[in-house]
C-alpha atoms as a PDB file:
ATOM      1  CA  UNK A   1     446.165 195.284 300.026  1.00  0.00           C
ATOM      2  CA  UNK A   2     448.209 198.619 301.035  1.00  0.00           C
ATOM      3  CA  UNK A   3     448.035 198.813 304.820  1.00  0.00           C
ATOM      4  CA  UNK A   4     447.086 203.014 305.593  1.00  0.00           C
ATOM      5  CA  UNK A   5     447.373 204.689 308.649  1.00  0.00           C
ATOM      6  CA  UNK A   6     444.047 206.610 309.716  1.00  0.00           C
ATOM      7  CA  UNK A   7     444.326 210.426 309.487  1.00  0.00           C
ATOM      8  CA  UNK A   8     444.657 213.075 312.297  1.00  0.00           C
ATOM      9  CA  UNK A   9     441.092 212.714 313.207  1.00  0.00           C
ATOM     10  CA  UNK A  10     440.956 209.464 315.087  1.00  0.00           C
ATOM     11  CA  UNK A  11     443.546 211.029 317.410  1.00  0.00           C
ATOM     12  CA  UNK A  12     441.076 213.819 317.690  1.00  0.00           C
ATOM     13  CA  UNK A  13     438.852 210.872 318.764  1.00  0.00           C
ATOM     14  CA  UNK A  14     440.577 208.948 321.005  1.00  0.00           C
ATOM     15  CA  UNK A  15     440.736 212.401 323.120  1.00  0.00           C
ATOM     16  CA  UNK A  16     437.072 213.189 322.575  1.00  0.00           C
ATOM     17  CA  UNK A  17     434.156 213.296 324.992  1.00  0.00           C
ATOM     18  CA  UNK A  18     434.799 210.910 327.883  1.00  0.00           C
ATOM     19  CA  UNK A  19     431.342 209.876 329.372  1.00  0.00           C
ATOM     20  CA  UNK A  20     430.760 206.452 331.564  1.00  0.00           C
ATOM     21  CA  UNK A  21     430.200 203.317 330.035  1.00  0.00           C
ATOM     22  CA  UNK A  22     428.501 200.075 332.154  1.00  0.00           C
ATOM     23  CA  UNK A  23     431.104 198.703 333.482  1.00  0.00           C
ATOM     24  CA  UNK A  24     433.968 200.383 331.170  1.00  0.00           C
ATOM     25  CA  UNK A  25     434.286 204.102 329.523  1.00  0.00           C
ATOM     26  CA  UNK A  26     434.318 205.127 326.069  1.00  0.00           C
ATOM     27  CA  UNK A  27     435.658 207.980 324.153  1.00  0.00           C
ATOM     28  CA  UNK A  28     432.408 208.977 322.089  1.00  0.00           C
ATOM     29  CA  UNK A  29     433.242 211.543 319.198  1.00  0.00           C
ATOM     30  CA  UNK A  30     431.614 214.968 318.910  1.00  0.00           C
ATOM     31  CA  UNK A  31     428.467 214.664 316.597  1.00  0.00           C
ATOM     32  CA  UNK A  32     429.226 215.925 313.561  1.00  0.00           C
ATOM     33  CA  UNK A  33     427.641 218.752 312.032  1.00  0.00           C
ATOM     34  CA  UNK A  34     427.124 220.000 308.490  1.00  0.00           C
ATOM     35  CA  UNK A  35     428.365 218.605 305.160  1.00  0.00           C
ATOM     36  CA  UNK A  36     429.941 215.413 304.455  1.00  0.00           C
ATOM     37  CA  UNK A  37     433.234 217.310 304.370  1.00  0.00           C
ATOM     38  CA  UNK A  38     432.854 217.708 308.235  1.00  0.00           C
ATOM     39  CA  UNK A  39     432.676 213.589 308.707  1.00  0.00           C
ATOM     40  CA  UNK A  40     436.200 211.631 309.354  1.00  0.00           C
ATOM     41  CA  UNK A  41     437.117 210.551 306.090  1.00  0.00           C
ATOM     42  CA  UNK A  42     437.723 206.274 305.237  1.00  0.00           C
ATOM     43  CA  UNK A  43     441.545 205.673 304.478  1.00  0.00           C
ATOM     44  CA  UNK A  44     440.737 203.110 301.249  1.00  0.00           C
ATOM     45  CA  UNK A  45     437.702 202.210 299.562  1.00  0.00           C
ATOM     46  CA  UNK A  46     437.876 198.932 298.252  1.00  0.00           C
ATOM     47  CA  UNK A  47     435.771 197.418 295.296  1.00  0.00           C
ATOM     48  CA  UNK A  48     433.503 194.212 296.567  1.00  0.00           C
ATOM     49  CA  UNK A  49     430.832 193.814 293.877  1.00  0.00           C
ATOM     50  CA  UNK A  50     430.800 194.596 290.138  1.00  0.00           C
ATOM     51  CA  UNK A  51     426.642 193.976 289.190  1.00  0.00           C
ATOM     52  CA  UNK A  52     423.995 195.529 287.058  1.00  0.00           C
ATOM     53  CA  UNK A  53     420.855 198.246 288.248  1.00  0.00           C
ATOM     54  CA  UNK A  54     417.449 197.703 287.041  1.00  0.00           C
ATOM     55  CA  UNK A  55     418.447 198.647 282.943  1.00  0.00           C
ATOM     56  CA  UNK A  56     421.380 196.353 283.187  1.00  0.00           C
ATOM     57  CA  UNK A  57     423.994 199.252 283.380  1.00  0.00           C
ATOM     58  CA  UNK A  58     427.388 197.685 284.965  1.00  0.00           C
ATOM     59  CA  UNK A  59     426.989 199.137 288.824  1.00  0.00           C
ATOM     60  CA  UNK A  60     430.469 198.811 291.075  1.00  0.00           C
ATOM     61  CA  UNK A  61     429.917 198.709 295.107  1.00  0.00           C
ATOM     62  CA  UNK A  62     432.797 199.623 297.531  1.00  0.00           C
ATOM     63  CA  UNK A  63     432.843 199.437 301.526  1.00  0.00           C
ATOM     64  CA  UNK A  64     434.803 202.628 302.548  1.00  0.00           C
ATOM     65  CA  UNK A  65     437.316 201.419 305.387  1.00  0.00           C
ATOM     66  CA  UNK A  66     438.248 202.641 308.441  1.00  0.00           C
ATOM     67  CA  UNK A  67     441.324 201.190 310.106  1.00  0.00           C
ATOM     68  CA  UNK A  68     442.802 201.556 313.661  1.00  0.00           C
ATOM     69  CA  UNK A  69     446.124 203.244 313.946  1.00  0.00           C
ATOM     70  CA  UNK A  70     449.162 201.048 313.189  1.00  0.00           C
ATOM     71  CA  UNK A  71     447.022 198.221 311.481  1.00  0.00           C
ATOM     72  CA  UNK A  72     448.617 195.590 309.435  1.00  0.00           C
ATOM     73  CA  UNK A  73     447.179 193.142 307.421  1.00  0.00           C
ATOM     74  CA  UNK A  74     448.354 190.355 309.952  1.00  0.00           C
ATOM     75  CA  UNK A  75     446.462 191.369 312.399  1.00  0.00           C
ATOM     76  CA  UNK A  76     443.589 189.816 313.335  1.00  0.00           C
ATOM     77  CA  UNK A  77     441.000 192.615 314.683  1.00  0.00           C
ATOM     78  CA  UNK A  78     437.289 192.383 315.102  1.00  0.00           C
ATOM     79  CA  UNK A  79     435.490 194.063 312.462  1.00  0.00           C
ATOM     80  CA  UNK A  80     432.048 195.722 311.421  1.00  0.00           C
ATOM     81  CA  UNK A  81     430.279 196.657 308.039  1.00  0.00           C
ATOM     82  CA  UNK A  82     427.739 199.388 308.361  1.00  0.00           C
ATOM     83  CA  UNK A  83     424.833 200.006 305.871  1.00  0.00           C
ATOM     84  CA  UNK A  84     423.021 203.188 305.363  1.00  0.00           C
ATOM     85  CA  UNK A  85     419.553 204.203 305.996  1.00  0.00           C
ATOM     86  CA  UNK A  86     416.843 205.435 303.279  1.00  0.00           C
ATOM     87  CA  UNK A  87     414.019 203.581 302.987  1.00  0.00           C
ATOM     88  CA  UNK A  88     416.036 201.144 300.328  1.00  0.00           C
ATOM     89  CA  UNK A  89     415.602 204.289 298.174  1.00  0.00           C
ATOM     90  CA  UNK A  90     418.424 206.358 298.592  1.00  0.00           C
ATOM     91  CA  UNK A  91     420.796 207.540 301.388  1.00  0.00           C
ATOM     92  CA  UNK A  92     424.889 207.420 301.633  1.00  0.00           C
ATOM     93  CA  UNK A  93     427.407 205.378 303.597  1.00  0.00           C
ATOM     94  CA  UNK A  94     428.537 208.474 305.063  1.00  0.00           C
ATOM     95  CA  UNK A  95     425.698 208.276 307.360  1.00  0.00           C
ATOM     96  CA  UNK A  96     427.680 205.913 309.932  1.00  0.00           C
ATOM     97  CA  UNK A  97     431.276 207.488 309.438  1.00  0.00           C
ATOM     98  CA  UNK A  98     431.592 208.773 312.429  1.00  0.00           C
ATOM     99  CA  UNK A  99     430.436 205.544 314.322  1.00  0.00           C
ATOM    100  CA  UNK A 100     432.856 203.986 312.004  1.00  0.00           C
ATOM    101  CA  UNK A 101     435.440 206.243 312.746  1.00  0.00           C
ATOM    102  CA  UNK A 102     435.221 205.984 316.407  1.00  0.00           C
ATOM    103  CA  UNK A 103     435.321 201.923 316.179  1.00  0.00           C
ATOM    104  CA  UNK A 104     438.631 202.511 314.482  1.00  0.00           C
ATOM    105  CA  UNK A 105     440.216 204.443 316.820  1.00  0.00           C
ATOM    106  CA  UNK A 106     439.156 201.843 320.009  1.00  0.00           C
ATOM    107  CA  UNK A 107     440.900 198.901 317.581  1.00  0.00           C
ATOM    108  CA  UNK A 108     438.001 197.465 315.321  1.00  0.00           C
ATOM    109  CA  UNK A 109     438.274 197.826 311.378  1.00  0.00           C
ATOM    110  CA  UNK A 110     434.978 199.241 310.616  1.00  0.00           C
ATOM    111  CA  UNK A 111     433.921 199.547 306.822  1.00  0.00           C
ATOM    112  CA  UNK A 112     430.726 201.731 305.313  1.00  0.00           C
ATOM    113  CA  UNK A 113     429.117 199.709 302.770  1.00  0.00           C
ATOM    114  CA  UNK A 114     427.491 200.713 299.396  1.00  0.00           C
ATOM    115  CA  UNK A 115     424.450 198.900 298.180  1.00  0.00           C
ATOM    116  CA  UNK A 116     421.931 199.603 294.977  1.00  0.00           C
ATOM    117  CA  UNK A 117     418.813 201.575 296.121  1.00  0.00           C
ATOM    118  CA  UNK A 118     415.691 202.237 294.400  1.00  0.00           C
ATOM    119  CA  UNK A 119     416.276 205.970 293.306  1.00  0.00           C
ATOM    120  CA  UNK A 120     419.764 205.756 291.912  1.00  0.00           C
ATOM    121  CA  UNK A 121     419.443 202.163 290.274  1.00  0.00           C
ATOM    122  CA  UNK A 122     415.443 201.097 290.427  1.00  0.00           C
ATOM    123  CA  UNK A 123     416.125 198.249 291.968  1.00  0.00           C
ATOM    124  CA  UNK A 124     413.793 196.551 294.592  1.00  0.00           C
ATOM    125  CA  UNK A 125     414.578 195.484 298.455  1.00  0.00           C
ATOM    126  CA  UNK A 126     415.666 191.738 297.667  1.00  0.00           C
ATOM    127  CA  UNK A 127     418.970 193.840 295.824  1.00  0.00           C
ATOM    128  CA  UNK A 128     419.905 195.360 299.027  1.00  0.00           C
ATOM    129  CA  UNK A 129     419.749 192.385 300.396  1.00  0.00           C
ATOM    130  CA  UNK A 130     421.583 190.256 298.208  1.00  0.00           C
ATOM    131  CA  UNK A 131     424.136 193.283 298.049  1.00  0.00           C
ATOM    132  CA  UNK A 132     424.225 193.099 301.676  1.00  0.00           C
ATOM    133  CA  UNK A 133     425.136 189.536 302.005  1.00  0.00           C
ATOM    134  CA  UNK A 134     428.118 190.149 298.990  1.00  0.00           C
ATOM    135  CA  UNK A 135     429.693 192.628 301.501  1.00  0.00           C
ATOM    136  CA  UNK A 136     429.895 190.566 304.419  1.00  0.00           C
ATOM    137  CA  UNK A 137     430.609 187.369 302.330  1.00  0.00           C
ATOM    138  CA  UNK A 138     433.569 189.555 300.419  1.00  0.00           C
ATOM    139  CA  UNK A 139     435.034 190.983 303.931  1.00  0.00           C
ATOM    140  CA  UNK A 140     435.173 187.188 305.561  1.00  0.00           C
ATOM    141  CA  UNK A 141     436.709 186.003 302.325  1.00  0.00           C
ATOM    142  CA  UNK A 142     439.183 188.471 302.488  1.00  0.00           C
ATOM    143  CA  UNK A 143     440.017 188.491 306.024  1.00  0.00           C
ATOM    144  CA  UNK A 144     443.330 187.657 305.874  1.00  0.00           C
ATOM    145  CA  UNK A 145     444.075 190.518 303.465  1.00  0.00           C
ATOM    146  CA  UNK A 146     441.929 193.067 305.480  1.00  0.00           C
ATOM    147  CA  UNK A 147     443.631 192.524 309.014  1.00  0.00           C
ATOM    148  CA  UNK A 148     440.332 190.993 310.626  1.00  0.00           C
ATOM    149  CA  UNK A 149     439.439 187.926 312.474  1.00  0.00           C
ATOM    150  CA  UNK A 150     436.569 186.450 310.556  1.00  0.00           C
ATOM    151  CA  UNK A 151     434.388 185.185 313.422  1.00  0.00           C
ATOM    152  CA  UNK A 152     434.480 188.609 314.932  1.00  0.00           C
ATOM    153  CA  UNK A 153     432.535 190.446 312.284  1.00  0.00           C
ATOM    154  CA  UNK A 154     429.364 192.768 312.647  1.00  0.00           C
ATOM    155  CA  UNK A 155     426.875 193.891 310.970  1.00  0.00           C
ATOM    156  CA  UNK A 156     425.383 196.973 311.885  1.00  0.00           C
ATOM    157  CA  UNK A 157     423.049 199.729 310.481  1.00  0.00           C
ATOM    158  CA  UNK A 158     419.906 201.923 310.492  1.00  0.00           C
ATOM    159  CA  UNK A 159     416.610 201.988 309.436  1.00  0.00           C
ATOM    160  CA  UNK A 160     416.314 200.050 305.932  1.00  0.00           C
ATOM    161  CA  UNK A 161     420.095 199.694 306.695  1.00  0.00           C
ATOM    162  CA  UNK A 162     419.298 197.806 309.473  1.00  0.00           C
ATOM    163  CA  UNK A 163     417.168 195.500 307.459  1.00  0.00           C
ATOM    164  CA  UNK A 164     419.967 194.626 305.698  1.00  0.00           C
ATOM    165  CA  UNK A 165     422.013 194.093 308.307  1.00  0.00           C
ATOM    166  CA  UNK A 166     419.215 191.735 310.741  1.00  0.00           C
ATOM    167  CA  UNK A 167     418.831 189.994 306.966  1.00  0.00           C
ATOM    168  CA  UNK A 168     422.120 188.806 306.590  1.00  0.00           C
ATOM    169  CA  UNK A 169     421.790 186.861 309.780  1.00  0.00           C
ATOM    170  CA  UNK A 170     418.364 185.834 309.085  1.00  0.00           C
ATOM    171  CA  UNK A 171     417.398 185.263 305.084  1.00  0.00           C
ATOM    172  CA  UNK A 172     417.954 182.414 303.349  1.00  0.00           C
ATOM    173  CA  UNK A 173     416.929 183.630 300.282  1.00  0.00           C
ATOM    174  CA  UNK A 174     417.859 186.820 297.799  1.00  0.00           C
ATOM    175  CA  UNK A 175     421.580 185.445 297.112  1.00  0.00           C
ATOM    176  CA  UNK A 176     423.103 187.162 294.249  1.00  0.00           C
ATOM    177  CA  UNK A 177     423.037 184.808 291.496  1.00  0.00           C
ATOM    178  CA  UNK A 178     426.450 182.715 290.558  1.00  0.00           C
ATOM    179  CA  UNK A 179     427.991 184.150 293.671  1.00  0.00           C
ATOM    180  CA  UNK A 180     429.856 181.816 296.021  1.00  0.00           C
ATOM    181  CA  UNK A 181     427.704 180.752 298.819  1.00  0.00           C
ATOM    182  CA  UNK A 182     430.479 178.540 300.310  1.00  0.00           C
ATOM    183  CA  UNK A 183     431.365 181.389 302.513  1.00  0.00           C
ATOM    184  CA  UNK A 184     428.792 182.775 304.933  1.00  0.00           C
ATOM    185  CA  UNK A 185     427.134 185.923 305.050  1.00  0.00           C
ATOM    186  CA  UNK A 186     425.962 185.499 308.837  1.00  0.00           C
ATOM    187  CA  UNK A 187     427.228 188.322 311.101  1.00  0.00           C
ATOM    188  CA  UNK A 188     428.672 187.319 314.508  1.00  0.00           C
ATOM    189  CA  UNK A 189     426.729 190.190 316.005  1.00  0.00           C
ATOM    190  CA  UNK A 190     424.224 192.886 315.239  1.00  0.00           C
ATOM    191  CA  UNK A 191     424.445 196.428 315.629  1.00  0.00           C
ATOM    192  CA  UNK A 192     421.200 197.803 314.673  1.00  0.00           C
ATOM    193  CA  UNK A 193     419.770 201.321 315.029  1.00  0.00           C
ATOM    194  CA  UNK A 194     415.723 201.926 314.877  1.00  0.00           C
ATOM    195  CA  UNK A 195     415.350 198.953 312.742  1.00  0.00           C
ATOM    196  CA  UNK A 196     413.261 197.914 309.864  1.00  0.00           C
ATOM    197  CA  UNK A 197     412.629 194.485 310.670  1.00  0.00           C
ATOM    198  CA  UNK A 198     409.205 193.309 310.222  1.00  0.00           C
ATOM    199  CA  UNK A 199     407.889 193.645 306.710  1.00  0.00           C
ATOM    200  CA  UNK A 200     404.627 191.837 307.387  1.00  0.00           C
ATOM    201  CA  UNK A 201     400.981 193.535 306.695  1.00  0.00           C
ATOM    202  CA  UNK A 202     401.436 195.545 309.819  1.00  0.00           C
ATOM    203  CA  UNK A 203     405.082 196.499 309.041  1.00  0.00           C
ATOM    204  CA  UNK A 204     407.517 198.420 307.350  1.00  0.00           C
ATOM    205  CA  UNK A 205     407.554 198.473 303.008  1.00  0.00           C
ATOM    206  CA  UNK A 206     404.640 195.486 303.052  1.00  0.00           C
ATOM    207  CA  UNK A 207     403.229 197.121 300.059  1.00  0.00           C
ATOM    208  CA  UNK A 208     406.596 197.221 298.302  1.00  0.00           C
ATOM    209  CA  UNK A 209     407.586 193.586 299.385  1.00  0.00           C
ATOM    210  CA  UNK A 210     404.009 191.967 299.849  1.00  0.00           C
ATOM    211  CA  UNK A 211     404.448 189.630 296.890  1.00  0.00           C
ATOM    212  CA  UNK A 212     407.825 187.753 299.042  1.00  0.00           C
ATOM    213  CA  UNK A 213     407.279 189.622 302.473  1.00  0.00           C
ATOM    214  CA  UNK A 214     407.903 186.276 304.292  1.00  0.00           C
ATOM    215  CA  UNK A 215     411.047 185.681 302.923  1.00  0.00           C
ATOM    216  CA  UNK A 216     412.301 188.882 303.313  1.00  0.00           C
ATOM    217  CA  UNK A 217     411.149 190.095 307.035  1.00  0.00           C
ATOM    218  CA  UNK A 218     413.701 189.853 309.516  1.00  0.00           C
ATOM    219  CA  UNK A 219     411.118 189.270 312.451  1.00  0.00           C
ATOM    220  CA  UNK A 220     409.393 186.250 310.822  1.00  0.00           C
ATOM    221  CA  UNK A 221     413.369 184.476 309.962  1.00  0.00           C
ATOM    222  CA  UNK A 222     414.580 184.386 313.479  1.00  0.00           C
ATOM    223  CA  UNK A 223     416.309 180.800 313.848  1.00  0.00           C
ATOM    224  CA  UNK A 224     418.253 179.310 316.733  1.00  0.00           C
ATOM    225  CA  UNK A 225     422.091 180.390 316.432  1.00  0.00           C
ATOM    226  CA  UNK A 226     421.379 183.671 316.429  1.00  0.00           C
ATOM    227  CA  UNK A 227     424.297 186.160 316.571  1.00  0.00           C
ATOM    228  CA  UNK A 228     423.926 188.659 319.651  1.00  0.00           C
ATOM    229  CA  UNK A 229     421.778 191.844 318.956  1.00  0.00           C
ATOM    230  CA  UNK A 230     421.990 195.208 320.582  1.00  0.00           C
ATOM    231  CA  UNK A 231     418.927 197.424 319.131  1.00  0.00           C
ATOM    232  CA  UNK A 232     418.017 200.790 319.149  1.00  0.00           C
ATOM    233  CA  UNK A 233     414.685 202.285 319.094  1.00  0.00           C
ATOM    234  CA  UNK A 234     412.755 205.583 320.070  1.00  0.00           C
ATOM    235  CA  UNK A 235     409.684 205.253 321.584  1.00  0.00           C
ATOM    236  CA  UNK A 236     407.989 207.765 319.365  1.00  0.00           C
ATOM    237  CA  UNK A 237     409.392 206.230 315.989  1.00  0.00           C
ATOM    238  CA  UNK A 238     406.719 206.214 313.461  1.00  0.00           C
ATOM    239  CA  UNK A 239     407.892 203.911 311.131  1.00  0.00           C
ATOM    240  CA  UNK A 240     409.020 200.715 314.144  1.00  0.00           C
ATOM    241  CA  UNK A 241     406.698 200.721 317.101  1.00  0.00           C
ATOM    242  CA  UNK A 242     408.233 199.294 320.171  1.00  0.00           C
ATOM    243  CA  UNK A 243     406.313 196.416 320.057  1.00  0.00           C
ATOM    244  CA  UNK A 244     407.977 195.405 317.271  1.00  0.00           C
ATOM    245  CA  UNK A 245     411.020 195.276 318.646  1.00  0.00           C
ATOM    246  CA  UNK A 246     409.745 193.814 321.854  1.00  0.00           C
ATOM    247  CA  UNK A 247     408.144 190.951 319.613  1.00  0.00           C
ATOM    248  CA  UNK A 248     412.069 190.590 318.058  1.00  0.00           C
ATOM    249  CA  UNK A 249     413.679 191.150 320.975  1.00  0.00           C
ATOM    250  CA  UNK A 250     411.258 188.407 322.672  1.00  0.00           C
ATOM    251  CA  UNK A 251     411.789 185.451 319.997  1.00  0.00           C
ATOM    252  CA  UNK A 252     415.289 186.305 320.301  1.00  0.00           C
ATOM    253  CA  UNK A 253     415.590 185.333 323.626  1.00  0.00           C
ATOM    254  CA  UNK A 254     413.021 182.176 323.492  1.00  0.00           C
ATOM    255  CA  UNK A 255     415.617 180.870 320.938  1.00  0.00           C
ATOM    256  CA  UNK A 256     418.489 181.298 323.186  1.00  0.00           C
ATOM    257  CA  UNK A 257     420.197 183.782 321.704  1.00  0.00           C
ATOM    258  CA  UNK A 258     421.086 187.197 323.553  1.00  0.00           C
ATOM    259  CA  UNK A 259     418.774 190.514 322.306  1.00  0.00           C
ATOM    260  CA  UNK A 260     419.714 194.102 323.798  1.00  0.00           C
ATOM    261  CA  UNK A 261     416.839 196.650 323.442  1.00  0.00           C
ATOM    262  CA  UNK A 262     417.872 199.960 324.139  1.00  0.00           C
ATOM    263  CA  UNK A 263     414.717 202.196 324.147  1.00  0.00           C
ATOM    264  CA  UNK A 264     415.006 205.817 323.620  1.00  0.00           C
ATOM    265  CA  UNK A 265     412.194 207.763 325.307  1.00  0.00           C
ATOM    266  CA  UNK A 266     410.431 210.478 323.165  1.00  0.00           C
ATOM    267  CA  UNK A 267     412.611 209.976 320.703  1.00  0.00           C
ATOM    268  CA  UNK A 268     411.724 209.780 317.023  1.00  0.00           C
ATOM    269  CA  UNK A 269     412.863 207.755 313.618  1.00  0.00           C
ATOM    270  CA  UNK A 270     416.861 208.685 313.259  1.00  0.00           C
ATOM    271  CA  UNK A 271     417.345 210.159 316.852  1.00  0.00           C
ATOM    272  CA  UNK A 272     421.003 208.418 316.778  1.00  0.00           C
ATOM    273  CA  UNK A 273     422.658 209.884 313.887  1.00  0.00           C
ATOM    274  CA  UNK A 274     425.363 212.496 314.482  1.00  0.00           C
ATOM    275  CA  UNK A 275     424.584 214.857 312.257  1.00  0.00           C
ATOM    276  CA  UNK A 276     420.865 215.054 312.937  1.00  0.00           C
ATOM    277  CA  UNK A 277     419.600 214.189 316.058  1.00  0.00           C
ATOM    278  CA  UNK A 278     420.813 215.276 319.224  1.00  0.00           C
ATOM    279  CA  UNK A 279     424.489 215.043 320.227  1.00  0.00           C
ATOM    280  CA  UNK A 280     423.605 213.509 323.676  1.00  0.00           C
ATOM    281  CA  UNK A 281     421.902 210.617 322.024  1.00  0.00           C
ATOM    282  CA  UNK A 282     424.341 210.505 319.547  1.00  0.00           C
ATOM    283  CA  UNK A 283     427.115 209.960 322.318  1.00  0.00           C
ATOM    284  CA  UNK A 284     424.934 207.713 324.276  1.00  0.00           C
ATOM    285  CA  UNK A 285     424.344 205.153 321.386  1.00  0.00           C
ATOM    286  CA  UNK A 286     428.504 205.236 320.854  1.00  0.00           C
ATOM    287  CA  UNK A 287     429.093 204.768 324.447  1.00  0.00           C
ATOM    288  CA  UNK A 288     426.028 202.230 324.359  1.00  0.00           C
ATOM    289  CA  UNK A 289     427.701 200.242 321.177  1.00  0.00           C
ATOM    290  CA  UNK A 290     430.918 200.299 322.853  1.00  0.00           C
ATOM    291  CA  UNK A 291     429.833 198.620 325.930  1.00  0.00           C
ATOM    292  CA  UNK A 292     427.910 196.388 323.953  1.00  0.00           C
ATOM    293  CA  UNK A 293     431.185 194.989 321.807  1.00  0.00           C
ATOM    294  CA  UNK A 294     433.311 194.958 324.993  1.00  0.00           C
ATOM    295  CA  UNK A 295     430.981 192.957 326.877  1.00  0.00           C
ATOM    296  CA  UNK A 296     431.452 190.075 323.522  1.00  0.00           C
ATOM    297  CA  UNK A 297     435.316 190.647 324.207  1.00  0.00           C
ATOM    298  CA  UNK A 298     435.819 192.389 320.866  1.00  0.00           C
ATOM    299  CA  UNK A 299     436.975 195.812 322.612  1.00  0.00           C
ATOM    300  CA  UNK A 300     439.116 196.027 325.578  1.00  0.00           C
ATOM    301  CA  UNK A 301     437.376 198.058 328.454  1.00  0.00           C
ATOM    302  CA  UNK A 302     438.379 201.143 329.420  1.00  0.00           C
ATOM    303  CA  UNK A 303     439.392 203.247 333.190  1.00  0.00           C
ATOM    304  CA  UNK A 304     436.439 204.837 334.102  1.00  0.00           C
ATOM    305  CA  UNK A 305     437.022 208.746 334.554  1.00  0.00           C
ATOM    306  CA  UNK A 306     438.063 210.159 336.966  1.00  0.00           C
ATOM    307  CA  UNK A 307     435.837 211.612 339.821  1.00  0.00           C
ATOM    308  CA  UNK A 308     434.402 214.941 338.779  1.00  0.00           C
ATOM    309  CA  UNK A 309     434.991 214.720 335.110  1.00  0.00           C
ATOM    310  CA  UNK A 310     431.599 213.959 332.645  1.00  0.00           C
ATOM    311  CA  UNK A 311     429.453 210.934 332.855  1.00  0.00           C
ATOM    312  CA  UNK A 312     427.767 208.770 335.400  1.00  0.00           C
ATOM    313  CA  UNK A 313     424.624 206.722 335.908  1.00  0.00           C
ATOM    314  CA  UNK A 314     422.749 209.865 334.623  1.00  0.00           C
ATOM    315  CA  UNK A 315     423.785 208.501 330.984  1.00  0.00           C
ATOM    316  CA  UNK A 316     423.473 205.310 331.133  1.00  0.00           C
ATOM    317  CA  UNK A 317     420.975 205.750 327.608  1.00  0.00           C
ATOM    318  CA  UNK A 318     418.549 202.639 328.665  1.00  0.00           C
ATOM    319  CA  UNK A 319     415.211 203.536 328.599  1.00  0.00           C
ATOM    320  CA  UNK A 320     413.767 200.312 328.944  1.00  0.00           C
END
């Protein structure tokens, strides 16, 4: 694999916006506004899955990479895969470029993930699941090559993107067939924005997934061993109540295993993303995920800034 330095914009980064972490600060990127043009751009795109859509027409998946500055394939960073939002319909990994981008410039390799969706390749839920498990399997197995320490790697992601994130650390099932299950596809922590993880009768998709809605739901596959969680949630989201993630965020905890809830109030479905909801919130979850990644000792904490400059208490982002 061709090491690549990352282009002018994670310098641009690296002197963005500085507002207060808890305990450390962060350098949270503008949100970015307008076309996909406007997003930082991924330095490679590498090729993890060669499978078929619902017709049986030969369908290629890549992870678009972001790497710090100076990276080298022996190196042994921390690393996250991010998968996109849209209702396992549609929906781009551009969505979490800029999140991606900003892990990059603080040190982590940080890689946007493809997956088959219902609109471009008819394909059902237990596909973006089973595609979801290929990409983390495929980045551990190729750790060594990619410049990453493979117990330090994330999943992360929003909506039905964060489905298929809290599934890879939770479902047994929906393996793609022949692939090697030698290597895990459990995360070492979670990263997940407004969440779709309960897929029961009162949940998310139940009429799309009713027929293997245990096996798939997130909520009702919570084991002991869980990786650390940090979650994300408005308290006006239509599609997640908050009780849901209470009810996650509770089990969680029974089973020993440590569950951030970050709630959002009056905030709606997608609040976080840069390019659509507001750039405050948008900073605050980057600051939020930053803290949350330094406190595992995958980031190294930064100065706070100095007196008079932005930040404080005022944004620390926890609503409950």
């Amino acid at each position: 694999m061709t090491t690549l330095r990352p282009r002018a914009w994670a310098l641009a980064l690296a002197a963005g916006l500085l507002l207060a972490l808890a305990p450390a600060a962060a350098a949270a990127p503008a949100a970015q506004k307008g076309s996909k043009a406007d997003l930082p751009q991924p330095v490679q795109r590498l090729l993890f899955k060669t499978t078929a859509d619902a017709k049986g027409n030969k369908v290629e998946l890549h992870l678009d990479v972001f790497l710090p500055e100076g990276h080298k394939a022996t190196d042994k960073r921390p690393a996250i895969v991010f998968f996109f939002g849209g209702g396992w319909v549609g929906g781009s990994p551009s969505q979490f470029y800029s999140q991606a981008a900003y892990l990059a410039s603080r040190g982590m390799v940080a890689l946007a993930a493809e997956y088959r969706v219902g609109k471009t390749h008819g394909t059902t839920p237990k596909e973006c699941v089973a595609d979801g498990k290929s990409a983390i399997r495929y980045v551990r197995s190729h750790a060594a090559e990619l410049g990453i320490d493979p117990d330090r790697l994330a999943a992360g992601g929003g909506s039905a993107g964060g489905h298929v994130a809290a599934a890879t650390a939770t479902i047994t099932a929906f393996d793609e067939p022949g692939e090697d299950t030698a290597t895990s596809a459990v995360p070492n922590a979670l990263v997940l924005f407004n969440p779709v993880y309960d897929n029961g009768p009162e949940g998310y998709g139940y009429d799309r997934v009713k027929d293997y809605w245990r096996q798939i739901s997130p909520l009702q596959n919570i084991r002991k061993g869980m990786p650390p969680a940090i979650v994300w949630l408005g308290t006006q989201d239509k599609l997640i109540p908050v009780a849901t993630a209470k009810a996650f965020q509770a089990e969680m905890q029974r089973l020993g295993s440590r569950s951030d809830l970050l709630l959002y109030e009056g905030e709606g479905h997608g609040f976080f993303n840069s390019g659509r909801g507001s750039s405050e919130n948008y900073a605050k979850t980057v600051r939020e995920m930053d803290a949350f990644l330094t406190s595992l000792g995958w980031l190294k904490a930064q100065p706070a800034p100095a007196a008079g400059g932005e930040g404080g208490e005022k944004d620390a982002g926890q609503g409950g």
